[in-house]
C-alpha atoms as a PDB file:
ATOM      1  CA  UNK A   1      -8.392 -57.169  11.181  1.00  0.00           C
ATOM      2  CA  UNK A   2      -8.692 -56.516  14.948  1.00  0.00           C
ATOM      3  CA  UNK A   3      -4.434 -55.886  14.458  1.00  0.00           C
ATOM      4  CA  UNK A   4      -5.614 -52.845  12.613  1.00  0.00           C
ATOM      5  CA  UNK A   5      -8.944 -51.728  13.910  1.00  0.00           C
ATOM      6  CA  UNK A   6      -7.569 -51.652  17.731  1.00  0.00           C
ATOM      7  CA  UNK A   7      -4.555 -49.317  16.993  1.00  0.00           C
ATOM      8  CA  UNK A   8      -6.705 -47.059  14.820  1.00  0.00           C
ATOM      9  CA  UNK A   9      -9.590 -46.526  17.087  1.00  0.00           C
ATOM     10  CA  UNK A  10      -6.717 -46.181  20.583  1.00  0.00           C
ATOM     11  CA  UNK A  11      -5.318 -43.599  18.135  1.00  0.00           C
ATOM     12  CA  UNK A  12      -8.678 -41.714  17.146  1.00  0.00           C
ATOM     13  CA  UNK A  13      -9.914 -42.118  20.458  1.00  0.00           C
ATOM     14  CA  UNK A  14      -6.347 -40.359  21.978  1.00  0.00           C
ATOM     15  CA  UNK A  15      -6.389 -37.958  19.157  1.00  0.00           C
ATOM     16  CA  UNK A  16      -9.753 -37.006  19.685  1.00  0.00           C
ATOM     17  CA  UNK A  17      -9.048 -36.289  23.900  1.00  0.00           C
ATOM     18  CA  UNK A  18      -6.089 -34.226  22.745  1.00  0.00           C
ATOM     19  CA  UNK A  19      -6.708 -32.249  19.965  1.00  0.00           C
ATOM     20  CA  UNK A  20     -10.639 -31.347  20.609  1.00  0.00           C
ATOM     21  CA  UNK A  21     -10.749 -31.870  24.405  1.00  0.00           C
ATOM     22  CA  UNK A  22      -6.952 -30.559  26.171  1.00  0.00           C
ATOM     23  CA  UNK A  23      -6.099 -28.483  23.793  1.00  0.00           C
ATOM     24  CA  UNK A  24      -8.828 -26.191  23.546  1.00  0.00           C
ATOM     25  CA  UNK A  25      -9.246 -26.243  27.317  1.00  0.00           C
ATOM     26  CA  UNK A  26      -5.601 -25.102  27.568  1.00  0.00           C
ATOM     27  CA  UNK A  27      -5.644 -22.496  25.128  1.00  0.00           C
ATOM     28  CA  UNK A  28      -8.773 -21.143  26.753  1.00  0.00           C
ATOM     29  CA  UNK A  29      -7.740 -21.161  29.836  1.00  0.00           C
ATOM     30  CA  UNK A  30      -3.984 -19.495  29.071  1.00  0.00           C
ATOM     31  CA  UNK A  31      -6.405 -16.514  27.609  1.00  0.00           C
ATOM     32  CA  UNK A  32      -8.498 -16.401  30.281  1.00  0.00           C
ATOM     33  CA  UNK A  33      -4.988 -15.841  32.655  1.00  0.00           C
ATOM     34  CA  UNK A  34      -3.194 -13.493  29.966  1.00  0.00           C
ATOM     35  CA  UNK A  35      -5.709 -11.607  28.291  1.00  0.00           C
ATOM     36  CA  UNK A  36      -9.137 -11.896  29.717  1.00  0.00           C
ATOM     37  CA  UNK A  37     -10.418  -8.619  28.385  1.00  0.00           C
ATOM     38  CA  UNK A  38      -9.636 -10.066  24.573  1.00  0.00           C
ATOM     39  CA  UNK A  39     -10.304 -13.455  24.870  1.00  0.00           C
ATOM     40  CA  UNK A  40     -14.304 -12.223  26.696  1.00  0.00           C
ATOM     41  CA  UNK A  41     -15.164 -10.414  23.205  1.00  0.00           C
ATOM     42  CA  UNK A  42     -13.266  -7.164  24.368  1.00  0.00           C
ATOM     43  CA  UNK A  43     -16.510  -5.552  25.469  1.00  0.00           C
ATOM     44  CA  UNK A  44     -16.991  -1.894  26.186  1.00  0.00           C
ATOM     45  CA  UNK A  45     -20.174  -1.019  28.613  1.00  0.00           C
ATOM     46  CA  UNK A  46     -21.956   2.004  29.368  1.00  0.00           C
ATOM     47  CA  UNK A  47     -23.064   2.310  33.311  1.00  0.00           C
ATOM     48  CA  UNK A  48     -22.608  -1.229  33.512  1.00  0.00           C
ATOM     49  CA  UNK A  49     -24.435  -1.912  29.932  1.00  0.00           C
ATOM     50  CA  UNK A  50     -22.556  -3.739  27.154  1.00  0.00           C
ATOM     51  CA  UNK A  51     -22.573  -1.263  24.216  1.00  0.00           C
ATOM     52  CA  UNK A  52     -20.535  -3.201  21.980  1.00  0.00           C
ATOM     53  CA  UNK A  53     -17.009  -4.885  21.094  1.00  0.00           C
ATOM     54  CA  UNK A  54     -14.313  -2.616  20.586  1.00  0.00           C
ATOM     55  CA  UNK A  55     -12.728  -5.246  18.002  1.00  0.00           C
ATOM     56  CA  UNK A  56     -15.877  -5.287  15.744  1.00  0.00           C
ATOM     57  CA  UNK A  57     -16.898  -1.777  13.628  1.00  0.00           C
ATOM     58  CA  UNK A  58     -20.378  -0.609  14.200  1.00  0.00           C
ATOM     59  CA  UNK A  59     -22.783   1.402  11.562  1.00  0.00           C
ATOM     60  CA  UNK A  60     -22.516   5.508  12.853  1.00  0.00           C
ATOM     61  CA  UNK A  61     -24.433   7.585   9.954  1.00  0.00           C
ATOM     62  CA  UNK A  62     -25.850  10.706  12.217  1.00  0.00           C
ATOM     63  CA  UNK A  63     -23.627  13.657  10.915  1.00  0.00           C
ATOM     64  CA  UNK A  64     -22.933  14.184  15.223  1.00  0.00           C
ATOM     65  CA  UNK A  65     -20.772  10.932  15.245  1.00  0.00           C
ATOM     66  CA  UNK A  66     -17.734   9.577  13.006  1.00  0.00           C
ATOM     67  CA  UNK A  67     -18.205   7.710  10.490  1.00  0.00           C
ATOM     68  CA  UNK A  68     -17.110   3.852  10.147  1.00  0.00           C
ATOM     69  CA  UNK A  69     -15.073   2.175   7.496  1.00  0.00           C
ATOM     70  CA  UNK A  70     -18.281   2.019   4.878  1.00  0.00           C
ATOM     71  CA  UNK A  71     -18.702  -2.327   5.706  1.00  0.00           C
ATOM     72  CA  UNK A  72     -19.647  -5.451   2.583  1.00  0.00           C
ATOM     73  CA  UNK A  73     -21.755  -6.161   5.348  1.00  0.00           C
ATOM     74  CA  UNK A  74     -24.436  -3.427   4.873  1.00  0.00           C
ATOM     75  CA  UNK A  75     -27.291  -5.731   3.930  1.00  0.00           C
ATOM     76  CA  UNK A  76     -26.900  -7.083   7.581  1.00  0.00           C
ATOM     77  CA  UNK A  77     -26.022  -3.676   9.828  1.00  0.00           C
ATOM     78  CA  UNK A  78     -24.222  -4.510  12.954  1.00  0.00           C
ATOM     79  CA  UNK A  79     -24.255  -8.366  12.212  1.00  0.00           C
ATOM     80  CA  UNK A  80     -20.682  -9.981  13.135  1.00  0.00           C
ATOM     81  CA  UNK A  81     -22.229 -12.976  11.611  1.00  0.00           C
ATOM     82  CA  UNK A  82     -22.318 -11.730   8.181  1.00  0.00           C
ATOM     83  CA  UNK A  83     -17.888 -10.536   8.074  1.00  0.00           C
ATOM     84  CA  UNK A  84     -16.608 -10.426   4.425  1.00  0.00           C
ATOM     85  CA  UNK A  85     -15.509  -8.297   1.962  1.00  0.00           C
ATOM     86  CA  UNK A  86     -17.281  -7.779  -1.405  1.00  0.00           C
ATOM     87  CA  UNK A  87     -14.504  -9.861  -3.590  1.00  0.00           C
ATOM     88  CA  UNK A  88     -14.666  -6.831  -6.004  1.00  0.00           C
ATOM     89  CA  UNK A  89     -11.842  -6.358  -7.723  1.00  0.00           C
ATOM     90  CA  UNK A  90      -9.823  -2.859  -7.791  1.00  0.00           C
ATOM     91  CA  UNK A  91     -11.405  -2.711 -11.981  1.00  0.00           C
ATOM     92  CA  UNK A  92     -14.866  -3.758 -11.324  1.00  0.00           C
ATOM     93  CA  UNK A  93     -17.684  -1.019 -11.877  1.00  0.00           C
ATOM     94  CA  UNK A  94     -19.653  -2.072  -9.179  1.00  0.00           C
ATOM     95  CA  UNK A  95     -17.077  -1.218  -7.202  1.00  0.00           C
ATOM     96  CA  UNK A  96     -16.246   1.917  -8.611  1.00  0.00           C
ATOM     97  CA  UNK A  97     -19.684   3.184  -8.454  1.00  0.00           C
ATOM     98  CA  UNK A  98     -19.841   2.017  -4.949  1.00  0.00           C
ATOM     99  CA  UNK A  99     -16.584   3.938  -4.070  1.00  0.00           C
ATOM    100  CA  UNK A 100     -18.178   6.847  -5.880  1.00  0.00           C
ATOM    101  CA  UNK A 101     -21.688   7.080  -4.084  1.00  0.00           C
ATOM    102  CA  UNK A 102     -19.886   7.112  -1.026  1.00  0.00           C
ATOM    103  CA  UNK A 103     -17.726   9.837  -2.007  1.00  0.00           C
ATOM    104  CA  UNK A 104     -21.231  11.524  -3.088  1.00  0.00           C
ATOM    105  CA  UNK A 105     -22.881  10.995   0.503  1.00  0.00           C
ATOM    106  CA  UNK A 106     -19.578  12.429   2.498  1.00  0.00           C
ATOM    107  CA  UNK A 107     -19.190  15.273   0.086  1.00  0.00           C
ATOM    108  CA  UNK A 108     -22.952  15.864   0.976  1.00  0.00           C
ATOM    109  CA  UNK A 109     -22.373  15.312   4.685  1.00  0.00           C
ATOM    110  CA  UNK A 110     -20.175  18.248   4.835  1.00  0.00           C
ATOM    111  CA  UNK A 111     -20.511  20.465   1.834  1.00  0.00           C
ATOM    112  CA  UNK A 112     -18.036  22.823   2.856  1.00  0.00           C
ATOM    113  CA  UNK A 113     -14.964  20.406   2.671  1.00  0.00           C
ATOM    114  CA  UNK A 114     -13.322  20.213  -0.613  1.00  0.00           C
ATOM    115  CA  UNK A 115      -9.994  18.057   0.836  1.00  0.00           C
ATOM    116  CA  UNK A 116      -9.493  14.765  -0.972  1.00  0.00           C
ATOM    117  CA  UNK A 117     -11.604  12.181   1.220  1.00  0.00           C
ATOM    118  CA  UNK A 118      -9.188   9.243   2.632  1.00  0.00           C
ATOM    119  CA  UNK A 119      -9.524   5.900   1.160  1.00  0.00           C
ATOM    120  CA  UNK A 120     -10.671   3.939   4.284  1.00  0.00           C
ATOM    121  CA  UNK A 121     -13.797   5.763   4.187  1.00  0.00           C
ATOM    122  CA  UNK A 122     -14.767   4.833   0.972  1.00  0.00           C
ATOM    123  CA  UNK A 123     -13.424   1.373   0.786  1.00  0.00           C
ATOM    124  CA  UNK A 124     -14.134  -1.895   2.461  1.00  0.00           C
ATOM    125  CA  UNK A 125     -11.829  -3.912   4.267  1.00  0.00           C
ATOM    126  CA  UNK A 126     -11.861  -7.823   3.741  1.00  0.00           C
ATOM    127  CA  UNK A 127     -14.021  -8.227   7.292  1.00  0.00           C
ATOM    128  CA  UNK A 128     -16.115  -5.870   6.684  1.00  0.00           C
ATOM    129  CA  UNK A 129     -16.353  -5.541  10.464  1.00  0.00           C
ATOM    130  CA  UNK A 130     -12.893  -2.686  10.929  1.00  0.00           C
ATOM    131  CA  UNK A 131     -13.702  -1.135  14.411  1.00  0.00           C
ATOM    132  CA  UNK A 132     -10.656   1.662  13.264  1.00  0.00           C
ATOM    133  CA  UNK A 133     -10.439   4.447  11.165  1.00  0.00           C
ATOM    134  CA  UNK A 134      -7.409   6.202   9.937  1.00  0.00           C
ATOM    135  CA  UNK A 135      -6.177   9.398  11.871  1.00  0.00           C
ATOM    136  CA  UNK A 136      -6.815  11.024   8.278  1.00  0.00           C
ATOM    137  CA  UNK A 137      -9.904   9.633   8.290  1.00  0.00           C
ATOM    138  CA  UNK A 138     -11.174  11.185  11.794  1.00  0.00           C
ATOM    139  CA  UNK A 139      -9.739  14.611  10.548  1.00  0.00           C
ATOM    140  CA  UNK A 140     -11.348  14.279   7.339  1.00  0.00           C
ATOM    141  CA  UNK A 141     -14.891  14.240   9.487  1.00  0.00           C
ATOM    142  CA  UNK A 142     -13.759  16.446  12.830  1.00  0.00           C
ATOM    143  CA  UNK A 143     -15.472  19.468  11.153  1.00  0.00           C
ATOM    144  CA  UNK A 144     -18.518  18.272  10.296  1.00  0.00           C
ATOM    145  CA  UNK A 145     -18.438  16.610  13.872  1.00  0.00           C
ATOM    146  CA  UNK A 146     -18.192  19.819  15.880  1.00  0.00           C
ATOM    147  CA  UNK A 147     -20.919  21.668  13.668  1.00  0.00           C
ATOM    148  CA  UNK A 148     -23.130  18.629  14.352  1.00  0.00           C
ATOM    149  CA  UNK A 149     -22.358  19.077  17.708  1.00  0.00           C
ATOM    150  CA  UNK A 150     -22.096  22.949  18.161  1.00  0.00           C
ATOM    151  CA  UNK A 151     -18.561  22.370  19.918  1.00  0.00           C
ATOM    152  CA  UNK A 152     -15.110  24.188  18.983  1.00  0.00           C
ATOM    153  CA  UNK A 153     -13.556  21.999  15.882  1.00  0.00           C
ATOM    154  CA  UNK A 154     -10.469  22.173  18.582  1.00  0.00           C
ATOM    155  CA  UNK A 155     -12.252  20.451  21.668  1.00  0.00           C
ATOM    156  CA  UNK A 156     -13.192  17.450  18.601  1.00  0.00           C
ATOM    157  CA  UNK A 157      -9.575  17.227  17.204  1.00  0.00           C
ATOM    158  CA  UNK A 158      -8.527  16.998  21.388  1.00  0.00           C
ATOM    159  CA  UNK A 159     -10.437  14.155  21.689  1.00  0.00           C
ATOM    160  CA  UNK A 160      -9.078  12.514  18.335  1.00  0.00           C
ATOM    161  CA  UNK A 161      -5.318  12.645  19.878  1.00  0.00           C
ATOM    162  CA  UNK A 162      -6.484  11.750  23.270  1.00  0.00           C
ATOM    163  CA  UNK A 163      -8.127   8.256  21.553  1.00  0.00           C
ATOM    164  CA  UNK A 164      -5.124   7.879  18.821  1.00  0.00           C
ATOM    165  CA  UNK A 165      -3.080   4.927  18.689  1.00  0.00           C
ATOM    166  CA  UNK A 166       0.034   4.919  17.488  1.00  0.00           C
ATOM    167  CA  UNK A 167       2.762   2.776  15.468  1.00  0.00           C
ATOM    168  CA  UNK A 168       3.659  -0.211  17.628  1.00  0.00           C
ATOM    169  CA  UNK A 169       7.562   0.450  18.157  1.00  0.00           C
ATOM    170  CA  UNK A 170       7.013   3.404  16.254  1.00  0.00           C
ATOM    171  CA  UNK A 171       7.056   1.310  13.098  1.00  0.00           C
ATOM    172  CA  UNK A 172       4.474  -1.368  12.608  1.00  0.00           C
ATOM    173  CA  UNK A 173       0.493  -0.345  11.737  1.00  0.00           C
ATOM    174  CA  UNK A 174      -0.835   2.975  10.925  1.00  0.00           C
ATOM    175  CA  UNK A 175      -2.246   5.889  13.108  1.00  0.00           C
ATOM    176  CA  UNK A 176      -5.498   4.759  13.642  1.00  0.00           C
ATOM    177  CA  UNK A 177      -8.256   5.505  16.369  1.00  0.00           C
ATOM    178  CA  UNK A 178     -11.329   3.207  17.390  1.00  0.00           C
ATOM    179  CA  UNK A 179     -14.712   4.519  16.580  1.00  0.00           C
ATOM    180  CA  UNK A 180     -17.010   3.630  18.339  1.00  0.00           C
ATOM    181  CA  UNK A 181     -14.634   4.725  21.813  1.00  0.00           C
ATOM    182  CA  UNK A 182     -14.056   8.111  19.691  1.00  0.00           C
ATOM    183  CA  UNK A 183     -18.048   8.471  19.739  1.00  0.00           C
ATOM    184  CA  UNK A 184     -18.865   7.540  23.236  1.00  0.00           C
ATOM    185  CA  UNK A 185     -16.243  10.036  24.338  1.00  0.00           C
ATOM    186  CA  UNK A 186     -17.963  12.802  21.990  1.00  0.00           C
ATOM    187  CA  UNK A 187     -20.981  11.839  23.677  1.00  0.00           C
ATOM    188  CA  UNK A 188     -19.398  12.277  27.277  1.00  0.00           C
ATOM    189  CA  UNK A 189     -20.267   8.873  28.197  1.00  0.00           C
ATOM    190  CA  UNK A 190     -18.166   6.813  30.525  1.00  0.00           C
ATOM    191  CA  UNK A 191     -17.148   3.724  29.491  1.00  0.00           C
ATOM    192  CA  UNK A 192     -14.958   0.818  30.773  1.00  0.00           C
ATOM    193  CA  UNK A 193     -14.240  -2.583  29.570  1.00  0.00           C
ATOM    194  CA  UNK A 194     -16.051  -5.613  30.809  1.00  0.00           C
ATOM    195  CA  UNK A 195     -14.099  -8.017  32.137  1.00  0.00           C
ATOM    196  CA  UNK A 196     -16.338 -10.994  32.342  1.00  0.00           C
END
């Protein structure tokens, strides 16, 4: 017995400092050295304030600010906790009457705008939690923006390309742009990352 108990506990015992002890510590510390902004929570502050993560989508709804991808997450707002999709399926009419009231509430948000409404703001991602919107998604709302906001629909759609990112290479991803740094740039607010 003791021939089989002594190699099996040296092994969980070695196993055990490796996998849940080194490991970890070298991973964190390699992110710590290569990409300390990401592997802190990739936090965005205002005068020295954390506001929020620029990796995790927030709840906007004030017709001044854009609008998030709508989130399954909506019984708990702002709640990184609570990330997941809805599991509806494309046929489902809770789904499809979701998709529709949220059609209803943007069509009401800007009454005016009769262009079909992009699918990102209508549909949940898997997370829930999408801190991006579609370039065709910020157009979509740049009008209703500026009227909020009693600003030339030109200074709003400035802003837009200043905050756009691009394809990586020119060929992977979509045009996208982060919301929450779209809206603390409409509001004029400064805003850096926090590094630790």
């Amino acid at each position: 017995m003791k021939s089989v108990l002594r190699p099996a506990i040296s092994l969980l015992l070695l196993f055990t400092l490796v996998t849940g002890l080194l490991y970890p510590l070298a991973v964190t510390g390699l992110a710590q050295v290569l990409f300390p902004w990401q592997a802190n929570g990739s936090v965005l502050a205002v005068r020295g304030r954390p506001i929020g993560s620029a990796l995790i989508g927030q709840n906007f709804t004030a017709p001044g600010y854009f609008w998030s991808r709508p989130s399954a997450t909506s019984v708990y707002p702002d709640n990184a906790m609570a990330s997941g999709g809805s599991n509806l399926g494309p046929t489902n009419p809770a789904l499809i009457e979701a998709v529709k009231a949220r059609i209803a509430a943007l069509r009401a948000a800007d009454p005016g705008d009769t262009s079909a409404v992009p699918v990102d703001l209508v549909t949940a991602s898997a997370s829930g939690l999408d801190p991006q919107i579609s370039l065709a998604a910020a157009e979509y709302q740049a009008a209703r923006v500026a009227r909020a906001r009693h600003v030339p629909l030109a200074r709003v759609q400035a802003l837009i390309a200043r905050y756009a990112r691009h394809r990586w290479l020119g060929l992977f991803g979509t045009p996208r742009v982060n919301v929450l740094e779209l809206n603390l740039a409409l509001d004029g607010l400064t805003t850096r990352r926090m590094d630790g």
